[in-house]
C-alpha atoms as a PDB file:
ATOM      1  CA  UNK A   1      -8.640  21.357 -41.115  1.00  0.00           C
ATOM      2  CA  UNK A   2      -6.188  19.102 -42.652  1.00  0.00           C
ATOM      3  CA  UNK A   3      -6.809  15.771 -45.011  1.00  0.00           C
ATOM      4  CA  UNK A   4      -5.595  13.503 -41.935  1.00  0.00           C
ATOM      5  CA  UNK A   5      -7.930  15.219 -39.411  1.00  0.00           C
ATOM      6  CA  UNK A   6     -11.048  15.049 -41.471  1.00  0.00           C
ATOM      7  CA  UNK A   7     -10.143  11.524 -41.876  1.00  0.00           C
ATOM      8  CA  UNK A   8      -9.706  10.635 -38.489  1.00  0.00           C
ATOM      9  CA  UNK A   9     -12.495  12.362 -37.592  1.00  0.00           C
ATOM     10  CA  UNK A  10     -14.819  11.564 -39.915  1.00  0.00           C
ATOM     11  CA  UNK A  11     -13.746   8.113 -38.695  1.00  0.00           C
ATOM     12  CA  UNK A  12     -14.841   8.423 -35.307  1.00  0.00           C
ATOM     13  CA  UNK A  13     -18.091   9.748 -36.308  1.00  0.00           C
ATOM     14  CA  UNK A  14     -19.275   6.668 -38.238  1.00  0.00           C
ATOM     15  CA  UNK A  15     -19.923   4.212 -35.694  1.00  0.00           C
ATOM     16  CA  UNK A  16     -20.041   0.163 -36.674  1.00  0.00           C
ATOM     17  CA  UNK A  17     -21.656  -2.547 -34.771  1.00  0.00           C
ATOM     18  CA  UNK A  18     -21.965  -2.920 -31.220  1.00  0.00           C
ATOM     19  CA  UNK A  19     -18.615  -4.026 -29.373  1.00  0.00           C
ATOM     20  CA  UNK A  20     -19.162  -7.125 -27.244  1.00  0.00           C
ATOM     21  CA  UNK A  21     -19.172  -4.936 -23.936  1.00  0.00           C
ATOM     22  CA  UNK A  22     -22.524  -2.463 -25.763  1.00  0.00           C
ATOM     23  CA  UNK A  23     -23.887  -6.019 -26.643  1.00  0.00           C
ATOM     24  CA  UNK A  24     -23.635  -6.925 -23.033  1.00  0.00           C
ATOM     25  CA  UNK A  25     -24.905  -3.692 -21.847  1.00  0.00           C
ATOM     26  CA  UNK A  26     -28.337  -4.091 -23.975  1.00  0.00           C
ATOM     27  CA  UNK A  27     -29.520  -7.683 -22.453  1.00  0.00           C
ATOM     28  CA  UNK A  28     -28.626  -5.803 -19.066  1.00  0.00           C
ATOM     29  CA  UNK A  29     -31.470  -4.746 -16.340  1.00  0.00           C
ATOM     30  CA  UNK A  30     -31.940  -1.140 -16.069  1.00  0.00           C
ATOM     31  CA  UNK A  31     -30.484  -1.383 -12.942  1.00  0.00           C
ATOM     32  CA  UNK A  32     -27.573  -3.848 -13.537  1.00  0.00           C
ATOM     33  CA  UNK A  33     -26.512  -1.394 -16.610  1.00  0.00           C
ATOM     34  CA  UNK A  34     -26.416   1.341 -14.284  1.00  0.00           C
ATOM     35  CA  UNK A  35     -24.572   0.110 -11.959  1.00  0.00           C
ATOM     36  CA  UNK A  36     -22.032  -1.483 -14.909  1.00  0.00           C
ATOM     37  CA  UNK A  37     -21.492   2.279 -16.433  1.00  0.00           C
ATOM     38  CA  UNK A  38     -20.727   3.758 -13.037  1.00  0.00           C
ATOM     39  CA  UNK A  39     -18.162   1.186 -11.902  1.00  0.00           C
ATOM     40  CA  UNK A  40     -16.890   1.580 -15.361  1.00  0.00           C
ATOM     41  CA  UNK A  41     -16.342   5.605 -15.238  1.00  0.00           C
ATOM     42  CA  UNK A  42     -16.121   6.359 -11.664  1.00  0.00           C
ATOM     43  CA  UNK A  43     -13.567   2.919 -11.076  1.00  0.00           C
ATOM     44  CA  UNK A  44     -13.864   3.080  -7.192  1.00  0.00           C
ATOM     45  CA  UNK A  45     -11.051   1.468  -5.591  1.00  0.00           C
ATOM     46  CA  UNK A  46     -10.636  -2.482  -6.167  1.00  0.00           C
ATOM     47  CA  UNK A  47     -12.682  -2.042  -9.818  1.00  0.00           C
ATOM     48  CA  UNK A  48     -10.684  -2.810 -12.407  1.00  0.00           C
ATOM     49  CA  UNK A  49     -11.394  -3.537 -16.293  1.00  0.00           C
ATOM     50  CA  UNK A  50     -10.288  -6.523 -15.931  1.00  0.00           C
ATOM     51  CA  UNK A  51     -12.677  -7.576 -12.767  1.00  0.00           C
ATOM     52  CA  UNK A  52     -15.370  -5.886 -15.346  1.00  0.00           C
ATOM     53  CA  UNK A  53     -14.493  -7.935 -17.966  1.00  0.00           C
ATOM     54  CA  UNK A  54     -14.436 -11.527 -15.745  1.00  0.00           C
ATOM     55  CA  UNK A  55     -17.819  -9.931 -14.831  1.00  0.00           C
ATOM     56  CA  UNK A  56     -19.057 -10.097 -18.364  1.00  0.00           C
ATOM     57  CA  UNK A  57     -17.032 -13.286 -19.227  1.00  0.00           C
ATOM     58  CA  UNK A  58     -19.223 -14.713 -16.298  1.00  0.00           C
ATOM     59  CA  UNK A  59     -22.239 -13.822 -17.731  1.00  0.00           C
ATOM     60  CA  UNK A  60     -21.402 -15.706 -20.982  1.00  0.00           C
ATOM     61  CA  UNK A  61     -20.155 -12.579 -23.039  1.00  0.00           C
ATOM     62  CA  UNK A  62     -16.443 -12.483 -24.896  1.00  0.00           C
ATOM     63  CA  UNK A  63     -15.084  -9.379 -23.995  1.00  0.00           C
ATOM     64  CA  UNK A  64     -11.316  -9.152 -24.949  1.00  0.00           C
ATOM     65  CA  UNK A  65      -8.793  -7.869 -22.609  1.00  0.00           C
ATOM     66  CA  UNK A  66      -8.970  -4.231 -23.336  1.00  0.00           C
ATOM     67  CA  UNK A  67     -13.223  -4.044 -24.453  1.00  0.00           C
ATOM     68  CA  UNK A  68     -13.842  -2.394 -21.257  1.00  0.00           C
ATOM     69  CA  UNK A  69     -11.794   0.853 -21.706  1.00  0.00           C
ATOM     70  CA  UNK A  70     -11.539   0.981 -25.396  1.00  0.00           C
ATOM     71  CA  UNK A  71     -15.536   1.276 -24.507  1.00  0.00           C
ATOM     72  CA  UNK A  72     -15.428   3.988 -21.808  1.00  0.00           C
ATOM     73  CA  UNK A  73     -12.690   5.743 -24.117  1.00  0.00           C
ATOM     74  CA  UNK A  74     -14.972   5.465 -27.092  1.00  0.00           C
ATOM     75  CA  UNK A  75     -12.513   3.848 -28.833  1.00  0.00           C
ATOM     76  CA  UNK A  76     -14.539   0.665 -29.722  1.00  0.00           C
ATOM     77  CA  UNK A  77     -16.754   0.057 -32.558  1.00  0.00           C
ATOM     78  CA  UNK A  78     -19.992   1.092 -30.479  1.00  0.00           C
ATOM     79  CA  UNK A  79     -18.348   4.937 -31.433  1.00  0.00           C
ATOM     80  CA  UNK A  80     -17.572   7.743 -29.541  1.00  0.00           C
ATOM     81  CA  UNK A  81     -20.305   8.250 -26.488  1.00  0.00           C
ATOM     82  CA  UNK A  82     -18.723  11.889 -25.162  1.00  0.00           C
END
């Protein structure tokens, strides 16, 4: 491999501190969590991130515009989940 693909991903396998949406996810019921993750990958019709993020915004967590699917994607700072 190359210098700039060990870097990214090396990058992508150090994971920092929980995004706001992983934060979210821990105070979560078993059952509330799984029913969060599978509206968040399976986004049946009328789901969007952004009714998942006025979701978490109504339970009292900042979540920016884009948390929710830089989180599915992995892209967030909880780290890659795939």
């Amino acid at each position: 491999m190359g210098r700039i693909t060990d870097a990214v991903t090396a990058e992508r396998q150090r994971p920092g501190p929980k995004c706001n949406v992983g934060l979210a996810l821990d105070t979560m019921s078993a059952t509330d969590r799984t029913e969060f993750l599978e509206l968040l990958e399976q986004a049946p019709a009328g789901v969007t991130f952004a009714s998942l993020r006025r979701f978490l915004r109504s339970e009292g967590f900042f979540v920016g515009d884009y948390a929710c699917q830089r989180h599915k994607e992995g892209e967030c700072s909880c780290g890659p989940r795939r």
